[in-house]
Protein backbone atom coordinates (compact mmCIF):
# COMPACT_ATOMS: atom_id res chain seq x y z
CA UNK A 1 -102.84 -36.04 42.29
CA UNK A 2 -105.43 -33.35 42.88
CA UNK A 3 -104.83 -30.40 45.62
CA UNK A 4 -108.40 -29.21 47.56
CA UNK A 5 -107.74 -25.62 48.70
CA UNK A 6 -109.91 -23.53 51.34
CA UNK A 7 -109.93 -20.49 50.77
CA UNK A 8 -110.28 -19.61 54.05
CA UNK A 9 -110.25 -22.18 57.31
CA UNK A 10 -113.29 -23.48 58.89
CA UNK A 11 -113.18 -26.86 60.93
CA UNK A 12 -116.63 -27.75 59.51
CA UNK A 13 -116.36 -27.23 56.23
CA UNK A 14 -112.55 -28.72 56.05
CA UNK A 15 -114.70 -31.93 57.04
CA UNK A 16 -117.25 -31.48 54.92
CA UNK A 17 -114.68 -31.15 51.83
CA UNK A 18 -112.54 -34.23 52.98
CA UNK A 19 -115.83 -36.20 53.06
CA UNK A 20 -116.63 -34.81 49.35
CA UNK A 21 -113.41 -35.32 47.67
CA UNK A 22 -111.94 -38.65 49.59
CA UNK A 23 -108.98 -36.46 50.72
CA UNK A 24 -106.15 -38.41 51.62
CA UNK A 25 -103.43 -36.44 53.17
CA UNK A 26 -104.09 -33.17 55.50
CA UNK A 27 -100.84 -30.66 56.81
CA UNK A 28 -102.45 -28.22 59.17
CA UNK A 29 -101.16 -25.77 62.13
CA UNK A 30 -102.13 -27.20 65.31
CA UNK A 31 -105.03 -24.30 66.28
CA UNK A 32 -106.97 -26.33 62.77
CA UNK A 33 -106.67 -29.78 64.59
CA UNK A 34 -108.04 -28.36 67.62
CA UNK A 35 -110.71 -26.69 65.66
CA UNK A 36 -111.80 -29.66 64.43
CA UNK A 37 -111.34 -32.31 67.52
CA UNK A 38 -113.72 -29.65 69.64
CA UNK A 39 -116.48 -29.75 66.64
CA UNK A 40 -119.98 -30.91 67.79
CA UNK A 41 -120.61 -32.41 64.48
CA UNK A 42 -117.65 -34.56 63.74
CA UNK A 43 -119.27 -37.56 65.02
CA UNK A 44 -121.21 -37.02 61.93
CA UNK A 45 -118.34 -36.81 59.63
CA UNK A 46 -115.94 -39.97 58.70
CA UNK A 47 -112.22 -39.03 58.49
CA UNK A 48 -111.80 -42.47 56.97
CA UNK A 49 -109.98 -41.84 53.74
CA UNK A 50 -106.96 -39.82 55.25
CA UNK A 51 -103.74 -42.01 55.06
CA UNK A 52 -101.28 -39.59 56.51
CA UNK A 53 -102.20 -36.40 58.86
CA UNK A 54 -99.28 -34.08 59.80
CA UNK A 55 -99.13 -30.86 62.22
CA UNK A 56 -96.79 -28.08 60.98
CA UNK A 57 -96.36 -24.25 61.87
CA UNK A 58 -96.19 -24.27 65.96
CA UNK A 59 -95.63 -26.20 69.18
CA UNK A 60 -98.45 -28.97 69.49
CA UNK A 61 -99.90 -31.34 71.98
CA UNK A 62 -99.11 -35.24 71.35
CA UNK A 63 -101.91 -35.53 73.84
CA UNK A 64 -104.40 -34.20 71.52
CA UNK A 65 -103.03 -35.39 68.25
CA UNK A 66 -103.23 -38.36 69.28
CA UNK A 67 -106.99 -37.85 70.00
CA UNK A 68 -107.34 -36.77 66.29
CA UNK A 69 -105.58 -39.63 65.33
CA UNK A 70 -108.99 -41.82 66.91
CA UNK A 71 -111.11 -39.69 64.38
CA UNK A 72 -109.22 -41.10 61.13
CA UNK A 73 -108.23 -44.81 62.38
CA UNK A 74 -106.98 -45.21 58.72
CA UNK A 75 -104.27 -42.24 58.77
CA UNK A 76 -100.57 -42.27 60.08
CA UNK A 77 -100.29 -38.79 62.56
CA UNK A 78 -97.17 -36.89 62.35
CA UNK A 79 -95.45 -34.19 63.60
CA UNK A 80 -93.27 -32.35 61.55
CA UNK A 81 -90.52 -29.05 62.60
CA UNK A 82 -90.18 -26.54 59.86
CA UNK A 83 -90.04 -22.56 59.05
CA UNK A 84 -91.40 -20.13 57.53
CA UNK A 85 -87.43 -19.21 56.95
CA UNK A 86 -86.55 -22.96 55.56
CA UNK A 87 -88.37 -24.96 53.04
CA UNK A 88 -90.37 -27.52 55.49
CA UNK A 89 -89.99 -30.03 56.91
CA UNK A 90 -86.65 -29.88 58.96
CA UNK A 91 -87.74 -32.98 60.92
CA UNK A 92 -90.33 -35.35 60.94
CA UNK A 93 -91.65 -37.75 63.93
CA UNK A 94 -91.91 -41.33 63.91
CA UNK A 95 -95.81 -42.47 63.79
CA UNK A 96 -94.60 -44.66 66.90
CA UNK A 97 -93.03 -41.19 68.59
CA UNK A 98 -94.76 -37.88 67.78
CA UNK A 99 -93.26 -36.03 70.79
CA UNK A 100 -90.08 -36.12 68.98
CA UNK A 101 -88.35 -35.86 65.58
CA UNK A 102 -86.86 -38.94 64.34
CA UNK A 103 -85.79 -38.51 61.26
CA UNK A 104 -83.61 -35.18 59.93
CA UNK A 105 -84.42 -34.42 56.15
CA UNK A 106 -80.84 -35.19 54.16
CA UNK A 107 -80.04 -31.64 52.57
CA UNK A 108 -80.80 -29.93 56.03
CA UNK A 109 -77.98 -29.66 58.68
CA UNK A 110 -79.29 -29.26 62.17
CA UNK A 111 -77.04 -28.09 65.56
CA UNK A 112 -78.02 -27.21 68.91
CA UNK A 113 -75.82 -24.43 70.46
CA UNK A 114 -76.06 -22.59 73.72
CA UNK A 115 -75.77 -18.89 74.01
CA UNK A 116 -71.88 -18.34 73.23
CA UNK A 117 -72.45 -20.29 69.80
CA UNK A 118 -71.13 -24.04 71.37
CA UNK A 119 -72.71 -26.95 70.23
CA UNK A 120 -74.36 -28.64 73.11
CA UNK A 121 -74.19 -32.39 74.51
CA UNK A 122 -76.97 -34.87 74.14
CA UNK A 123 -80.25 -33.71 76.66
CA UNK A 124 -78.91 -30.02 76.93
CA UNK A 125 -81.22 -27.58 76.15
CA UNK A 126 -79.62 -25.15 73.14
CA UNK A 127 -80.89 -22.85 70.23
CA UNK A 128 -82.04 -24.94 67.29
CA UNK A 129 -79.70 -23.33 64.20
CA UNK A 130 -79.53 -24.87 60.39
CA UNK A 131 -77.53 -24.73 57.55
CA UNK A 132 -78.02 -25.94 53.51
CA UNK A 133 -80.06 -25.18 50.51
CA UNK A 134 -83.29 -25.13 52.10
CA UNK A 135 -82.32 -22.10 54.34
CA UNK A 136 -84.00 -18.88 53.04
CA UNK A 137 -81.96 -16.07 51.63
CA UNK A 138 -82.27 -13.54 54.15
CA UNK A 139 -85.00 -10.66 55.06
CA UNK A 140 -85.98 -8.32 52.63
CA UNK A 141 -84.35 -4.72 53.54
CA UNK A 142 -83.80 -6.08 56.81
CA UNK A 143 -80.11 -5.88 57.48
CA UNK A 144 -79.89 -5.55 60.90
CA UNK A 145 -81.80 -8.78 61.89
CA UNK A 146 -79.95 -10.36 58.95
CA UNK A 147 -76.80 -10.27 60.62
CA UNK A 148 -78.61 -11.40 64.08
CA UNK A 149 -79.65 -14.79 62.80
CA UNK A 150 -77.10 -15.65 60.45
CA UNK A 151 -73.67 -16.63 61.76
CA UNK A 152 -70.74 -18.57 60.23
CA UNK A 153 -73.28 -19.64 57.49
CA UNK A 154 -75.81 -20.85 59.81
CA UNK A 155 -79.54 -19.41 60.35
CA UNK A 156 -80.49 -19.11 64.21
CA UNK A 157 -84.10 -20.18 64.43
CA UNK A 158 -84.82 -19.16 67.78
CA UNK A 159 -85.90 -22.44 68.48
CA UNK A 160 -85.11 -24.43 71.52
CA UNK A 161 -84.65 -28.18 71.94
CA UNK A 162 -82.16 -31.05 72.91
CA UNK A 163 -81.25 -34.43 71.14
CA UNK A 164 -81.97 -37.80 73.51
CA UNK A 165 -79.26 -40.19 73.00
CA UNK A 166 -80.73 -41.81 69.92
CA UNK A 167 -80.31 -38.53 68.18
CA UNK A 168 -84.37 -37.91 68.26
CA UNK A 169 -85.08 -33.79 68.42
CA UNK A 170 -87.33 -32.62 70.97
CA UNK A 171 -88.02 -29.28 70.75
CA UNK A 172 -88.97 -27.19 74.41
CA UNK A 173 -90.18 -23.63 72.83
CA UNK A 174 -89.00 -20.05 71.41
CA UNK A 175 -86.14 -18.30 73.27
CA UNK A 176 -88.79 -16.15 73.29
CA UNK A 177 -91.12 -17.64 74.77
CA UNK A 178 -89.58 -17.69 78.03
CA UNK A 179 -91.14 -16.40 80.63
CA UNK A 180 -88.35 -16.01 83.68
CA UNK A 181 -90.23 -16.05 87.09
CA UNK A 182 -88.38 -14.67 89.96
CA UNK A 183 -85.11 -15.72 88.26
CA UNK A 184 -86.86 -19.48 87.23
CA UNK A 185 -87.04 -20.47 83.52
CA UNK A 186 -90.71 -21.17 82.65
CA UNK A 187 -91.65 -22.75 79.33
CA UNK A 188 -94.92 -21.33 77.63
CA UNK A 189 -95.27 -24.34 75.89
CA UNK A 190 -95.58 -26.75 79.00
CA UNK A 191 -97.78 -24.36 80.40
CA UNK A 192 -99.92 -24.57 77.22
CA UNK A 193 -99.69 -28.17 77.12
CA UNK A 194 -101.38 -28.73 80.51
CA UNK A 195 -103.93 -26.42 80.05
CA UNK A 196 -104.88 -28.01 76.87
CA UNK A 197 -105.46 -31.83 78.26
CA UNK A 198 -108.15 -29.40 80.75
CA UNK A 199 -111.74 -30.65 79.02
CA UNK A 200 -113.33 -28.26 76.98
CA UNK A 201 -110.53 -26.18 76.54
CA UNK A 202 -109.87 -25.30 72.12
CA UNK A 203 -107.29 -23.53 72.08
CA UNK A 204 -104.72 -21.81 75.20
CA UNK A 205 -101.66 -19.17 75.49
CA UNK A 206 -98.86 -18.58 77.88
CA UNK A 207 -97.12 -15.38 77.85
CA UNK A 208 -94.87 -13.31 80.10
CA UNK A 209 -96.47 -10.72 81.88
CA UNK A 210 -94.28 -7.53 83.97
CA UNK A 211 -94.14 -8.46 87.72
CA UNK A 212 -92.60 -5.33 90.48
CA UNK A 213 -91.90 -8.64 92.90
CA UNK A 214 -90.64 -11.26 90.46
CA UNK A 215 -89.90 -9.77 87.37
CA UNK A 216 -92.48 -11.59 84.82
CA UNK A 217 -95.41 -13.55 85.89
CA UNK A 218 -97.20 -16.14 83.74
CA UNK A 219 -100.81 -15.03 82.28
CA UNK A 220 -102.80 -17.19 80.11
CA UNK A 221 -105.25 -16.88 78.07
CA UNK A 222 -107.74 -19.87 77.21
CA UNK A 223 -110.87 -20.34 74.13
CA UNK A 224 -113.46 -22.62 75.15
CA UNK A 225 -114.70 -25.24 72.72
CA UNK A 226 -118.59 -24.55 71.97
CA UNK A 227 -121.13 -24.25 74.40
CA UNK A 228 -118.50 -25.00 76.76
CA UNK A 229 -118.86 -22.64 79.84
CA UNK A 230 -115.01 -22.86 81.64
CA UNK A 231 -114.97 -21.99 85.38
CA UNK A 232 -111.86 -19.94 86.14
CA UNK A 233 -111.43 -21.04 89.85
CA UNK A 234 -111.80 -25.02 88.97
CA UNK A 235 -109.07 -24.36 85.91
CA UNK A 236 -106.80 -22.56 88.27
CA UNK A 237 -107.39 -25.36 90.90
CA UNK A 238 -106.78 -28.10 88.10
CA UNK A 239 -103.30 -26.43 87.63
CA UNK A 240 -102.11 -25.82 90.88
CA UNK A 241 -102.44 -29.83 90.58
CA UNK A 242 -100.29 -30.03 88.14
CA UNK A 243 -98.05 -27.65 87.92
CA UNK A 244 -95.10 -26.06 89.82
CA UNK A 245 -95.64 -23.21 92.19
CA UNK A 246 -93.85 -20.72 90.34
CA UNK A 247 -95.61 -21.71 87.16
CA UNK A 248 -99.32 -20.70 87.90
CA UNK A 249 -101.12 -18.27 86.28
CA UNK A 250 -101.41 -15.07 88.08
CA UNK A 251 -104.25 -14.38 85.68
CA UNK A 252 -106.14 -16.14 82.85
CA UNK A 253 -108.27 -14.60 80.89
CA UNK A 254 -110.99 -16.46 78.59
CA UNK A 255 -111.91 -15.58 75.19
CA UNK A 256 -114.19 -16.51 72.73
CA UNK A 257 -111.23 -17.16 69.97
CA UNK A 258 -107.65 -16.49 70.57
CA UNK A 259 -106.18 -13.76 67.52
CA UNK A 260 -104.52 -15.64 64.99
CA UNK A 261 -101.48 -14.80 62.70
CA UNK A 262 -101.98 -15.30 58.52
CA UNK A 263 -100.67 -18.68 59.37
CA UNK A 264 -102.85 -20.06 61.62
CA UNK A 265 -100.76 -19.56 65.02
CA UNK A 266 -101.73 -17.91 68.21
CA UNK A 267 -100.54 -14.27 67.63
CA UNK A 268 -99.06 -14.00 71.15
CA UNK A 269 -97.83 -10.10 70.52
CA UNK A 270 -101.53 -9.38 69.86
CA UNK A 271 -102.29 -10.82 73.53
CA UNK A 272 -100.29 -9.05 75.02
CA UNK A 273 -101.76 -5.85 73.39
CA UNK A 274 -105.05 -6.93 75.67
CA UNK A 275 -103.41 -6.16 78.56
């Protein structure tokens, strides 16, 4: 088995080298699938010789995974859960179901809890916390958040989700990604979601903004795919369609590229930095 590394990402040239070397299997954040689903050249490019394609690293769109899954007809598309904090995956989907996560890895021990530490029943929404080898040590010199996520032996993630009654994880977003609206719990993730299944949208960000009236207020922040020219008043239109009152953007703001984290993620704290 041979291992083709970038040292750096670019959606073209991750085709390019999967072309070259008959690459097989792919694990990428979902900002890379984008990347590569909003290329003008991939029509040029076969994806043929992938067998298996998996998203790690942050919330993603089934929507649009399953349009990458039409550019390698050849590869099973997963999602997989996993952290930085725990040796990935937590949880993997089913190639039938890649909204959810099927199937729990065995040395992994996963609970949902809600905010006085009780586990939760099936479709209640509660923390995401895990306990066994996988779990990471602890923060370097960091006591203080140390004894914030670990209780009892367990490591908070700060994940949200709920089990469906055939035990299948779906998770909902960050506890910190919450965005409370007048004293209504927004998700940043549905948000992003919706704006994503917009055409010609790459990449998009929800975050909290301060509000005197309603305490936060949603602002977004969108990256066009190329050449694409986005009209702000036909985006807010398409999501006063389809989404709740409370839920629209008081402001979006379009960007050439969203700032990234080492990762690959949208680096949300840097957003909000723009103002």
């Amino acid at each position: 088995m041979s291992t083709v590394i970038m040292p750096r990402f670019a959606p073209l040239e991750l085709v390019k080298l999967i072309k070259k070397w008959g690459v097989t299997n792919v694990f990428m954040a979902p900002a890379m699938f984008y990347a590569v689903l909003t290329l003008k050249e991939i029509e040029n490019y076969s994806l043929d010789t992938l067998l298996s394609a998996t998203v790690f690293g942050a919330s993603s769109s089934p929507d649009l995974m399953m349009q990458f899954a039409k550019l390698c007809p050849n590869a099973v598309v997963l999602n997989g859960y996993g952290l930085t904090e725990v040796v990935p995956p937590l949880a993997v989907s089913s190639p039938q179901n890649i909204k959810g996560f099927s199937y729990i890895v065995s040395n992994i021990e996963l609970k949902l809890v809600d905010s006085h530490d009780k586990e939760v029943k099936k479709g209640e929404i509660g923390e995401i916390i895990a306990k066994g080898k996988p779990v990471f040590c602890g923060y370097y010199n960091e006591p203080q958040l140390n004894e914030q996520v670990f209780k009892n032996g367990w490591f908070y993630t700060g994940d949200l989700g709920y089990f469906d009654n055939d035990n299948t994880l779906y998770i909902v977003g960050k506890s910190k990604d919450i965005i409370k609206v007048g004293g209504e719990l927004v998700w940043a993730s549905e948000i992003e979601e919706v704006i994503l299944r917009y055409p010609g949208i790459r990449e998009a960000a929800a975050v909290g903004v301060p509000d005197p009236l309603r305490g936060e207020v949603v602002k977004c922040y969108v990256a066009p795919a190329d050449s694409t020219q986005l009209n702000k008043n036909e985006l807010k239109d398409y999501l006063r369609k389809n989404l709740a009152k409370f839920k629209q953007p008081k402001d979006i703001i379009i960007l050439d590229d969203l700032p990234k984290t080492g990762p690959g993620k949208i680096n949300k704290a840097a957003l909000k930095e723009l103002g």
